[in-house]
PDB file of N, CA and C in Angstrom:
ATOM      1  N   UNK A   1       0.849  -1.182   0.000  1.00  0.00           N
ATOM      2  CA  UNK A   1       0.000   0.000   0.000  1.00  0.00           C
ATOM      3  C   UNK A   1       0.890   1.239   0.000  1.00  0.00           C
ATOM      4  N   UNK A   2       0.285   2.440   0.532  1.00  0.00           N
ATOM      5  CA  UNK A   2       0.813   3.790   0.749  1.00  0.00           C
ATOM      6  C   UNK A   2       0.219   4.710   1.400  1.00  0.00           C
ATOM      7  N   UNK A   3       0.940   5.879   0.868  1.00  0.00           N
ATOM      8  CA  UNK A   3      -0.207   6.396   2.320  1.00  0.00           C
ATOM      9  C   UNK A   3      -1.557   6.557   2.371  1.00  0.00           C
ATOM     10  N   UNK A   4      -1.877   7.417   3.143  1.00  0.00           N
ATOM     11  CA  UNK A   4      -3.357   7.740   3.467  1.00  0.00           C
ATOM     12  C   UNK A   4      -3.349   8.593   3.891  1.00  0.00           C
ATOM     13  N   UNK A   5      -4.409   9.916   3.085  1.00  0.00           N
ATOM     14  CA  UNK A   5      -4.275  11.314   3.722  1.00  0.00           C
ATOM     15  C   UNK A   5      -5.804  11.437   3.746  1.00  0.00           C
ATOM     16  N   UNK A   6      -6.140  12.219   4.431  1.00  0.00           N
ATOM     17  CA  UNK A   6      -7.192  12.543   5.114  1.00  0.00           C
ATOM     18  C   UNK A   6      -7.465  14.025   5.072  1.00  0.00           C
ATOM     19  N   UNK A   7      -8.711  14.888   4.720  1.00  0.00           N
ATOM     20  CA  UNK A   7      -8.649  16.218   4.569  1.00  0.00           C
ATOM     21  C   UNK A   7     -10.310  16.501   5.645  1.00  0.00           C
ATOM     22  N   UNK A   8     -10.727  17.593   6.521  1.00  0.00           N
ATOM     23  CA  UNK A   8     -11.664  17.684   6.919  1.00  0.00           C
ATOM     24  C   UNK A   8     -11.882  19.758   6.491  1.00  0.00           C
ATOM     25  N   UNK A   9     -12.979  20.081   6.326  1.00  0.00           N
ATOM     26  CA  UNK A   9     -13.231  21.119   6.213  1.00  0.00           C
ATOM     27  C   UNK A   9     -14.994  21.669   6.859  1.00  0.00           C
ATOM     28  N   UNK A  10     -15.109  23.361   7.124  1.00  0.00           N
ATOM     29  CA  UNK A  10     -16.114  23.772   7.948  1.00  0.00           C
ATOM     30  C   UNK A  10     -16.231  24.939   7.454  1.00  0.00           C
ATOM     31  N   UNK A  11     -17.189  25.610   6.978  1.00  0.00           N
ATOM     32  CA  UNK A  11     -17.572  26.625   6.566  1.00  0.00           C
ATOM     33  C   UNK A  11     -18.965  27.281   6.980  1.00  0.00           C
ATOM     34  N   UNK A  12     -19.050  28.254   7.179  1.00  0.00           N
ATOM     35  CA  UNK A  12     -20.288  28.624   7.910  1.00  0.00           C
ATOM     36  C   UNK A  12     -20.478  30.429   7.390  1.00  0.00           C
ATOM     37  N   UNK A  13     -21.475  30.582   6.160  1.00  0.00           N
ATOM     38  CA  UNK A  13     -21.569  32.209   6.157  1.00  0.00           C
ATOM     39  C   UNK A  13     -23.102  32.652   6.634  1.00  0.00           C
ATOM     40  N   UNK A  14     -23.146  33.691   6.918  1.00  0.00           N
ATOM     41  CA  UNK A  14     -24.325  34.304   7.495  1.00  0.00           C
ATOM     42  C   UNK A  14     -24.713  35.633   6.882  1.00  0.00           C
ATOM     43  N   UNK A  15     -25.660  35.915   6.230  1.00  0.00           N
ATOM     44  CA  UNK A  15     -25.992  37.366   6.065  1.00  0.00           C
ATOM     45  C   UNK A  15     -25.860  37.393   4.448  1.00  0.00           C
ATOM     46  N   UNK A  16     -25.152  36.373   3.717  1.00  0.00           N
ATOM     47  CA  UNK A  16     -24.892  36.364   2.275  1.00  0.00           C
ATOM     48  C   UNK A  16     -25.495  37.818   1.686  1.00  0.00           C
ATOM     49  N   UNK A  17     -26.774  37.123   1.020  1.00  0.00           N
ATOM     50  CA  UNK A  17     -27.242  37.872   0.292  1.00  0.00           C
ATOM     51  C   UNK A  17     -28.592  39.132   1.103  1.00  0.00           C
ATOM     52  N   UNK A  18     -29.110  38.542   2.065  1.00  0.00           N
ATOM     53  CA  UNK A  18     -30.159  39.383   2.611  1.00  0.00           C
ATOM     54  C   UNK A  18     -30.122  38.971   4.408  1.00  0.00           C
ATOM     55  N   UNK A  19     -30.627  39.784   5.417  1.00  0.00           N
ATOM     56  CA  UNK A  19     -30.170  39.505   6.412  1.00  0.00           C
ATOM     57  C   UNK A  19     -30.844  38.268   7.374  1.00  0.00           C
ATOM     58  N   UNK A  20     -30.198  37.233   7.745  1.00  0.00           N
ATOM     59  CA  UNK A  20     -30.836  35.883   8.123  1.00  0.00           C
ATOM     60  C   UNK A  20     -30.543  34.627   7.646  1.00  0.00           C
ATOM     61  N   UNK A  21     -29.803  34.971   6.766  1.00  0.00           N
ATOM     62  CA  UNK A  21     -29.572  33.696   6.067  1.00  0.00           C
ATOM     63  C   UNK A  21     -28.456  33.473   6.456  1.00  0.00           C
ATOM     64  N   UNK A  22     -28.321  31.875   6.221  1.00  0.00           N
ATOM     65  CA  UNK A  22     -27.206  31.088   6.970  1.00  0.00           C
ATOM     66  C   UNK A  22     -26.645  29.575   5.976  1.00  0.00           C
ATOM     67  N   UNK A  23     -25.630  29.832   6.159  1.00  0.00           N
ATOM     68  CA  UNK A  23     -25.395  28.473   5.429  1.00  0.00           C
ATOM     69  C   UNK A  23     -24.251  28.059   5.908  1.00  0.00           C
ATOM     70  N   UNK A  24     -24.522  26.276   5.577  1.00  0.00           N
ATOM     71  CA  UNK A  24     -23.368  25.714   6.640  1.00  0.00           C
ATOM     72  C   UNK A  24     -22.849  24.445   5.351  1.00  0.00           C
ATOM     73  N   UNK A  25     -21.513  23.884   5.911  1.00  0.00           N
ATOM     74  CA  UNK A  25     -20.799  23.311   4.417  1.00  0.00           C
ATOM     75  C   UNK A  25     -19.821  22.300   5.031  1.00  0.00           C
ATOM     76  N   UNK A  26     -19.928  21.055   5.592  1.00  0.00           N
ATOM     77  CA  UNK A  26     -18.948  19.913   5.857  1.00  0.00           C
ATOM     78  C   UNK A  26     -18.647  19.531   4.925  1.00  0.00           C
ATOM     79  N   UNK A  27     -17.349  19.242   5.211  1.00  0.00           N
ATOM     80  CA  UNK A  27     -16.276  18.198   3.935  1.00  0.00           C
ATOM     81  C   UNK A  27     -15.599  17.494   4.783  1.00  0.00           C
ATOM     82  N   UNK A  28     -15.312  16.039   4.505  1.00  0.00           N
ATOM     83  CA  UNK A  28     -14.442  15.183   4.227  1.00  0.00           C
ATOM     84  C   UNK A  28     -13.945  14.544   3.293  1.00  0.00           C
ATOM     85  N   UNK A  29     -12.548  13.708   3.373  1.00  0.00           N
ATOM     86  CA  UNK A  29     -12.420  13.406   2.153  1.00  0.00           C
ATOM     87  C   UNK A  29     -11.018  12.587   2.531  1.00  0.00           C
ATOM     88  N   UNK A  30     -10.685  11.504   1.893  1.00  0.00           N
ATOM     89  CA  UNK A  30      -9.435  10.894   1.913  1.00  0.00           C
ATOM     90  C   UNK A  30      -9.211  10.124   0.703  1.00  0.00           C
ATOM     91  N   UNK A  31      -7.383   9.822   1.076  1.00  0.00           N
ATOM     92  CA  UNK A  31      -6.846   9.243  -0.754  1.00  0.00           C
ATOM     93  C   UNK A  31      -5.793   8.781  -0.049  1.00  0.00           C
ATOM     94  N   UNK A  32      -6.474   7.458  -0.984  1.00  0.00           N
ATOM     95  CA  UNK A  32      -5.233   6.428  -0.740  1.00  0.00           C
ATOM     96  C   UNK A  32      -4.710   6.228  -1.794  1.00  0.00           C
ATOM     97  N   UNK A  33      -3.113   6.103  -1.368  1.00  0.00           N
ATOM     98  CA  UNK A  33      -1.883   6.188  -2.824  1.00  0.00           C
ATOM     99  C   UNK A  33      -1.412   3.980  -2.649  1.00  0.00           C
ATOM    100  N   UNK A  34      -1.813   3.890  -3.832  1.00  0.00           N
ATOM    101  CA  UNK A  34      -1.678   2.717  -4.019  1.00  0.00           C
ATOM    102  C   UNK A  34      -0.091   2.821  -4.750  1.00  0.00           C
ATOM    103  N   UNK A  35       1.304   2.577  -4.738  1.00  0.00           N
ATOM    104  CA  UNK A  35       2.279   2.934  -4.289  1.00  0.00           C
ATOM    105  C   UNK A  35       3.089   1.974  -5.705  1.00  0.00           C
ATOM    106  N   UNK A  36       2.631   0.586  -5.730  1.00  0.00           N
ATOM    107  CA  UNK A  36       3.091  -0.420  -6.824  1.00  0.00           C
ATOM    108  C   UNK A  36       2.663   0.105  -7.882  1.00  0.00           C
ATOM    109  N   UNK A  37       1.181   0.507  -8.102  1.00  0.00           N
ATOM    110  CA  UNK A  37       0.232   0.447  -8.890  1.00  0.00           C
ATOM    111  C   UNK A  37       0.259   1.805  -9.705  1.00  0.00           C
ATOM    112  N   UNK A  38       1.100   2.671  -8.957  1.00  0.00           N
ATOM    113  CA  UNK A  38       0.962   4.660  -9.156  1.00  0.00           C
ATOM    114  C   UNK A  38      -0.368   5.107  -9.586  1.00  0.00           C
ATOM    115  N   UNK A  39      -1.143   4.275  -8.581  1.00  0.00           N
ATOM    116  CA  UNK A  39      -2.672   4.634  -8.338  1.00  0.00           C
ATOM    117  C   UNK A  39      -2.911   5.503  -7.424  1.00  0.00           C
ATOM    118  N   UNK A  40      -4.296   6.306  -7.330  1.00  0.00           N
ATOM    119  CA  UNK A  40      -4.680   7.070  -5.918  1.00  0.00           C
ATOM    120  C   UNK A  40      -5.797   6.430  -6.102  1.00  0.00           C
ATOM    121  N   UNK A  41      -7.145   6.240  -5.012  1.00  0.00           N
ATOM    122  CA  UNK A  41      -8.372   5.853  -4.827  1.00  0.00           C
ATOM    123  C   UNK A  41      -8.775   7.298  -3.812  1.00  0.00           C
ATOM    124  N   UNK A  42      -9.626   7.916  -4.234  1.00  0.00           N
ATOM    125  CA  UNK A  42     -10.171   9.058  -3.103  1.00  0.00           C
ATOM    126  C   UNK A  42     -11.525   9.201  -3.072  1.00  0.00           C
ATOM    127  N   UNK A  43     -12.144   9.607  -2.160  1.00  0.00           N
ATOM    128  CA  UNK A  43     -13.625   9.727  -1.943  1.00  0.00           C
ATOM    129  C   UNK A  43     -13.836  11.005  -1.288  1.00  0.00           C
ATOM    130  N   UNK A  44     -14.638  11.676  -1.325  1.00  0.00           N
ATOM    131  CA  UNK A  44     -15.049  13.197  -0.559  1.00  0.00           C
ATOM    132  C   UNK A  44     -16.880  13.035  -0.256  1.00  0.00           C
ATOM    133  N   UNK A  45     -17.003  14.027   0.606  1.00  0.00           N
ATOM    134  CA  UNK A  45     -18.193  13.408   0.880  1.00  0.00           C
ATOM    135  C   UNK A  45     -18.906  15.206   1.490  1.00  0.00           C
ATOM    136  N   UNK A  46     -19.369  16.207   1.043  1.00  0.00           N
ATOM    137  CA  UNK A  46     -19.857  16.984   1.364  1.00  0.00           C
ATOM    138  C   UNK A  46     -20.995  17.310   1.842  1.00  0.00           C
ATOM    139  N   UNK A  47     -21.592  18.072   3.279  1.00  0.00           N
ATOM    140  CA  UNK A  47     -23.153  18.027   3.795  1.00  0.00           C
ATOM    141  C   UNK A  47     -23.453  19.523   3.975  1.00  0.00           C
ATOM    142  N   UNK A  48     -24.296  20.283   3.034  1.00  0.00           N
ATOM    143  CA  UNK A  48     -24.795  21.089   2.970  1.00  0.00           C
ATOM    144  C   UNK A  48     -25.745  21.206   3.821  1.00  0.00           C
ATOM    145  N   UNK A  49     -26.225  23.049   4.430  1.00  0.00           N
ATOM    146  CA  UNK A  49     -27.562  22.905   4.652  1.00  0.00           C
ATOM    147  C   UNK A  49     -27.630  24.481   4.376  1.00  0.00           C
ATOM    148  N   UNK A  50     -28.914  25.240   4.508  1.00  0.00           N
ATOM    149  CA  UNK A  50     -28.900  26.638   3.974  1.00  0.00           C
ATOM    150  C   UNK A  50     -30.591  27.091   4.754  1.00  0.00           C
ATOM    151  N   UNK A  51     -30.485  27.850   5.332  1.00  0.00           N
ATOM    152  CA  UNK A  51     -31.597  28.783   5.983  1.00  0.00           C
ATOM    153  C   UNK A  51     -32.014  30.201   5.954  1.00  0.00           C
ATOM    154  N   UNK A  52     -33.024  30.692   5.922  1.00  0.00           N
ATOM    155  CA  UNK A  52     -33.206  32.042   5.837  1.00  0.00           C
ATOM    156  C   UNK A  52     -34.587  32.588   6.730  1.00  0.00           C
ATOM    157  N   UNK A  53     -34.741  33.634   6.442  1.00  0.00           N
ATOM    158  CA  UNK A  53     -36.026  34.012   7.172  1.00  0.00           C
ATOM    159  C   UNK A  53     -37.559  33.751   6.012  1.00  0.00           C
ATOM    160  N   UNK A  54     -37.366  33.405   4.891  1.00  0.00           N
ATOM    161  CA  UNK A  54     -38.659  33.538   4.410  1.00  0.00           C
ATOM    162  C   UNK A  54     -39.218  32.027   5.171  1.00  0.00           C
ATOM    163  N   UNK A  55     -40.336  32.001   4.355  1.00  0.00           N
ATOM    164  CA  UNK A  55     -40.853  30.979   4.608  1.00  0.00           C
ATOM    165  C   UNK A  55     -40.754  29.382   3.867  1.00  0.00           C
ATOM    166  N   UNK A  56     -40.342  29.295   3.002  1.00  0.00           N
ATOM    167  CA  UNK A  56     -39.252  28.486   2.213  1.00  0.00           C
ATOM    168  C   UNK A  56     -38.586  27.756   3.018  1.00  0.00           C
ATOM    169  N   UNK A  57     -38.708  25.909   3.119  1.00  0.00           N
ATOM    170  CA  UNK A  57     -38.121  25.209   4.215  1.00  0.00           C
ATOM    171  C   UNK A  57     -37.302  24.695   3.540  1.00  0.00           C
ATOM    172  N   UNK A  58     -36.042  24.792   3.203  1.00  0.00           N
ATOM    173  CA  UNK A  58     -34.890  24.185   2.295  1.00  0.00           C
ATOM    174  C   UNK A  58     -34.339  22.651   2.743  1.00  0.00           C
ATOM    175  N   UNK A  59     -34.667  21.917   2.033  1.00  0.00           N
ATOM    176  CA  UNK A  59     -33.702  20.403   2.441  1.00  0.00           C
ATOM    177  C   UNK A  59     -32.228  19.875   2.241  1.00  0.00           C
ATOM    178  N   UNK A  60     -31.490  19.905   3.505  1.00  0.00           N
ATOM    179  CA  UNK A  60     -30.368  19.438   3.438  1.00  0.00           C
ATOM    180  C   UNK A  60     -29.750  18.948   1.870  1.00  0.00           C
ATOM    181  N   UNK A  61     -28.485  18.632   1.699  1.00  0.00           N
ATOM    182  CA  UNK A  61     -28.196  18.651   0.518  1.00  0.00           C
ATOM    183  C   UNK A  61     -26.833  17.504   1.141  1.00  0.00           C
ATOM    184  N   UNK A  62     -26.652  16.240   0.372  1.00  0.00           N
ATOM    185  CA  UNK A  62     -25.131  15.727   0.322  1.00  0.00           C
ATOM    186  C   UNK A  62     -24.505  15.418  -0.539  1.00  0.00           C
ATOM    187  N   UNK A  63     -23.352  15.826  -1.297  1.00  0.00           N
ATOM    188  CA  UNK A  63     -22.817  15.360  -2.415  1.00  0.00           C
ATOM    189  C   UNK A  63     -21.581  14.187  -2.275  1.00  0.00           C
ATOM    190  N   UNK A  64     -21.766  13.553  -2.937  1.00  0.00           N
ATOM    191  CA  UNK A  64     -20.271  12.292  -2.649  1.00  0.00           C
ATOM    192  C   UNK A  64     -19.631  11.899  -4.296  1.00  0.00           C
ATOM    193  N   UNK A  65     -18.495  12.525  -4.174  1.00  0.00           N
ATOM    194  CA  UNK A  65     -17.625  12.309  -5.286  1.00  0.00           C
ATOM    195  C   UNK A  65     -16.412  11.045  -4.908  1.00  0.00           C
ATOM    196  N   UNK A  66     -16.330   9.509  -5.685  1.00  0.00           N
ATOM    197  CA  UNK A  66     -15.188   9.064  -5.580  1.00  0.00           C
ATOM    198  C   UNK A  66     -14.576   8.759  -7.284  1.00  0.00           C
ATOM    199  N   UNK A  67     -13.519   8.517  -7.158  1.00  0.00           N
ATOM    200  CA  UNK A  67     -12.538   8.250  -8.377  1.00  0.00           C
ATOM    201  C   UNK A  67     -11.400   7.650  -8.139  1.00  0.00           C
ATOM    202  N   UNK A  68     -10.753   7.758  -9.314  1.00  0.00           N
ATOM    203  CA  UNK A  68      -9.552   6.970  -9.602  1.00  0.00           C
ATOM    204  C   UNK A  68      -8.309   7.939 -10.317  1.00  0.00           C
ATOM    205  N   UNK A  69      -6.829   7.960  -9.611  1.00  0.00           N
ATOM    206  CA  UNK A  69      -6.373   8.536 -10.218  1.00  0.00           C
ATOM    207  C   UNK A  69      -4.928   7.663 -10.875  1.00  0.00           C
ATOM    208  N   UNK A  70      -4.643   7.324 -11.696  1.00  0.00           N
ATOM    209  CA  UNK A  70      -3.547   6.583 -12.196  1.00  0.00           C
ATOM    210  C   UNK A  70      -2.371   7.369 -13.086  1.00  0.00           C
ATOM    211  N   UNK A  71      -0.851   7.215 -12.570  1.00  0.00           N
ATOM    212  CA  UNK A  71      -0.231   7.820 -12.950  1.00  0.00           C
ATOM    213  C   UNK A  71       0.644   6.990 -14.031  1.00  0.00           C
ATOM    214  N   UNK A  72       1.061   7.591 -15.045  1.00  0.00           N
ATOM    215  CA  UNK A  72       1.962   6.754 -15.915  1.00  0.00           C
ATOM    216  C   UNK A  72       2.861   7.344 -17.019  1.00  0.00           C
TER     217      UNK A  72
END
């Protein structure tokens, strides 16, 4: 094998566009370096959510990206 890196991220804005609104933004994500192979394998995994004052009830949001990266 090889290594293994690991990334975490947090984001949080308030007030964007009009006053009340809020939005919030988790990330993770890791990649593994397959070392023989001059492969990577990585996955990320993002959790949205977004609020405001109207009346509009917004539903959570998660995106998950994985791939393959091969070097040669």
């Amino acid at each position: 094998m090889g290594e293994t890196s690991f990334a975490v991220g947090y984001s949080t804005v308030e007030d964007a566009s009009a006053n009340g609104d809020e939005s919030n933004q988790l990330e993770f994500g890791v990649v593994q370096h397959i070392k023989d192979a001059g492969t990577e394998l990585y996955l990320g995994v993002t959790l949205l959510e977004f609020e405001d004052t109207s009346a509009v009830q917004y539903e959570d949001a998660t995106a998950v990206i994985a791939g393959t990266r091969i070097k040669f």
